[in-house]
Protein backbone atom coordinates (compact mmCIF):
# COMPACT_ATOMS: atom_id res chain seq x y z
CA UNK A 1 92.71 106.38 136.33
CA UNK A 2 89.06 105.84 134.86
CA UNK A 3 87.81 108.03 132.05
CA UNK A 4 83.98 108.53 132.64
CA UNK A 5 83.99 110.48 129.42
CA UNK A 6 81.06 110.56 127.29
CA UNK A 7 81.64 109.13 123.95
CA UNK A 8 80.37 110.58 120.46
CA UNK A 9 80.74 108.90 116.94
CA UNK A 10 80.09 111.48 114.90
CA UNK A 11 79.03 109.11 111.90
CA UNK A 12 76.31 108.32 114.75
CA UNK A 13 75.01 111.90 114.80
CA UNK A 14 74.85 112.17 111.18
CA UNK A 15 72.52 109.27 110.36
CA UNK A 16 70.62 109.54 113.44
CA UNK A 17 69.95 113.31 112.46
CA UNK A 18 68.69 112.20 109.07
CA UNK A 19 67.34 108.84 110.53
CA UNK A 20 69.12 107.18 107.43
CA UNK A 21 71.93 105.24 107.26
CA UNK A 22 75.66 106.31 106.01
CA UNK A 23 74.88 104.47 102.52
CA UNK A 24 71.45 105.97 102.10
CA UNK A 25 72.89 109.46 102.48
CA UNK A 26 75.41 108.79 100.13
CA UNK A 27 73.00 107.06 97.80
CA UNK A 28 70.06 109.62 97.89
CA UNK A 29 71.71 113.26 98.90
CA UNK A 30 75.96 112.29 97.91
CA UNK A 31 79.22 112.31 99.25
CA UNK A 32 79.41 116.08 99.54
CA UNK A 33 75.75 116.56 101.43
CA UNK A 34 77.26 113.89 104.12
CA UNK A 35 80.37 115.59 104.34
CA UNK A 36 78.86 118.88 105.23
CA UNK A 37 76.36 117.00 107.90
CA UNK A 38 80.12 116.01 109.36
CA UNK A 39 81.43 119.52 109.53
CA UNK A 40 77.96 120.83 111.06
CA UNK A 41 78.17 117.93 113.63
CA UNK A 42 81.75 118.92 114.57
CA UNK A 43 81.19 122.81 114.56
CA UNK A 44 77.99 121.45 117.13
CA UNK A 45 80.77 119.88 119.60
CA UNK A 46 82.99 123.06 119.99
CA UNK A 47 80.37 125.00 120.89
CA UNK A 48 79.41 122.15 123.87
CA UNK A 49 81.87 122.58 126.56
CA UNK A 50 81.30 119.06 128.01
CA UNK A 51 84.69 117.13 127.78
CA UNK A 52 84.29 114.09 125.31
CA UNK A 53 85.71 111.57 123.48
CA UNK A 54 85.00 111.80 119.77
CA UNK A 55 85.12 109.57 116.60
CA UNK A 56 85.66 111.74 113.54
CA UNK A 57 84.14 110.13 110.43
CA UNK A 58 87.33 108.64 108.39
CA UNK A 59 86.46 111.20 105.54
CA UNK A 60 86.09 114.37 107.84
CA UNK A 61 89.87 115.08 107.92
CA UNK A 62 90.04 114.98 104.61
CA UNK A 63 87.99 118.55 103.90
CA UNK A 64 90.70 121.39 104.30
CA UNK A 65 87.22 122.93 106.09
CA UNK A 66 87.69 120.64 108.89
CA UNK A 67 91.18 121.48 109.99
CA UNK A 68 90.03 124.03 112.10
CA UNK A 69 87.27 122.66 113.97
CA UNK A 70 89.05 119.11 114.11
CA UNK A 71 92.32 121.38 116.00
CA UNK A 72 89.48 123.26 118.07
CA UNK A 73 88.69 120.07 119.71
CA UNK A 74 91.13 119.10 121.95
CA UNK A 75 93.92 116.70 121.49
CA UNK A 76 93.54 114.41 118.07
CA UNK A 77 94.25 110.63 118.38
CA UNK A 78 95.27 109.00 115.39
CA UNK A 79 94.33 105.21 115.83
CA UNK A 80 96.56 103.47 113.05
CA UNK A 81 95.66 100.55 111.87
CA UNK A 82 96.44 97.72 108.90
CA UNK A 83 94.45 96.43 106.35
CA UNK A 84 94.45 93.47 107.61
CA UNK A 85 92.90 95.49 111.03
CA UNK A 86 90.53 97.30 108.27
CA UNK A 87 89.39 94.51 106.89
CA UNK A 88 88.10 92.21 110.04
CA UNK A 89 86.55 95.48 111.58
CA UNK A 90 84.82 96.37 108.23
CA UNK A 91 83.61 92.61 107.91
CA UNK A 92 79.79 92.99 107.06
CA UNK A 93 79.94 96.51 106.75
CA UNK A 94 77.66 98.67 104.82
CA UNK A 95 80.59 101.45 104.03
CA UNK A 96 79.60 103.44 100.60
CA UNK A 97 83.49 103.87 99.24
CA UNK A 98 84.06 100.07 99.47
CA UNK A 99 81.28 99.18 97.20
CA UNK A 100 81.84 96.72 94.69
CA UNK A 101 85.00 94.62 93.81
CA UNK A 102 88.75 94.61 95.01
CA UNK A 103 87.74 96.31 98.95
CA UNK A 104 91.15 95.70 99.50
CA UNK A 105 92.46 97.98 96.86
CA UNK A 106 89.93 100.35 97.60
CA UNK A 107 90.90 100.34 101.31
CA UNK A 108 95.15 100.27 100.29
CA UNK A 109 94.07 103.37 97.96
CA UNK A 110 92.19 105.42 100.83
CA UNK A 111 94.65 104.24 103.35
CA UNK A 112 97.18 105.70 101.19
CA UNK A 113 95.59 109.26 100.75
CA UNK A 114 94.45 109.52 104.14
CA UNK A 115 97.20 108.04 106.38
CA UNK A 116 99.77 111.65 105.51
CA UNK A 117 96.63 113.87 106.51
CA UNK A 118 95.75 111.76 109.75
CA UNK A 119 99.27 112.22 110.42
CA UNK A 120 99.43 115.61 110.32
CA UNK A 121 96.20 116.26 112.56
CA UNK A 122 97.41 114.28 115.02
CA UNK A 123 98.82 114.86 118.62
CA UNK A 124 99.00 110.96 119.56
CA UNK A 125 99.86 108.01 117.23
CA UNK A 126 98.45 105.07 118.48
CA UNK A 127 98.97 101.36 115.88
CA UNK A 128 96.16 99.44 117.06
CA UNK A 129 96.50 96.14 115.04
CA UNK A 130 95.17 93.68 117.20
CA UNK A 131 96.13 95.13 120.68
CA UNK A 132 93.45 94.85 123.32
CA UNK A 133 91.38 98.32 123.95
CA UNK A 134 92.84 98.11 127.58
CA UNK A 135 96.47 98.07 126.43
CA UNK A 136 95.22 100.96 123.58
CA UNK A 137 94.23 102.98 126.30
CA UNK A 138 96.81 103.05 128.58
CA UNK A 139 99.19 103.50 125.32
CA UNK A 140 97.20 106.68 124.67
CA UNK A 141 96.93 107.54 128.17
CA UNK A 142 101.10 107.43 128.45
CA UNK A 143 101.58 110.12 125.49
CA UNK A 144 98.58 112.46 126.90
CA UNK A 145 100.11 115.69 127.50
């Protein structure tokens, strides 16, 4: 079946909305001042009743705020992935909480904190490693309800 869903990212909305990017909001304004651009994007797409696919900032889950308006969404998708799958997507990256040395204890560290809340948000598990999106899809598309 084809999905000719619209597609959101809601770190997107945020540093289009400021015209900035993630780092320069985090550098000028700070983590918390991004974080609440987040929860005022998400609040945003509950209130649009246009069917979409959405990609939640990796940090959103993790403010108890966002529970709510993350379950108000629809069905949650938890994309797992590796460090090793981290690591070749973040390649050249510009992310604010990997700044500096040892990325990939910084990355084991979130992964660790965030992977029990991702879990518990989530309706689908999906482990992406290096599967191709098509086979991702139809993986997610199998445990829709």
């Amino acid at each position: 079946k084809d999905f000719d869903i619209p597609f959101v990212d809601i770190d997107r909305v945020v540093t289009k909305k400021m015209n900035l990017s993630s780092k320069e909001i985090f550098d000028r304004f700070g983590e918390p001042f991004y974080r609440a651009l987040e929860t005022t994007a998400v609040k945003a797409l509950i209130e649009d009743p246009e069917q979409k696919v959405i990609s939640l900032g990796s940090g959103l889950p993790m403010q108890e705020q966002n529970e709510k308006y993350i379950k108000a969404l629809g069905t949650v998708v938890y994309l797992k992935g590796s460090i090793d799958t981290f690591r070749k997507r973040l390649e050249g990256n510009n992310n604010p909480l990997l700044e500096g040395e040892n990325q990939d204890e910084k990355m084991k560290k979130l992964l660790k904190q965030r992977d029990p809340i991702y879990h518990k948000f989530a309706d689908i598990e999906v482990v992406t490693g290096d599967k191709p999106f098509e086979a991702l899809i139809k993986e997610i598309e199998e445990k829709l309800p």
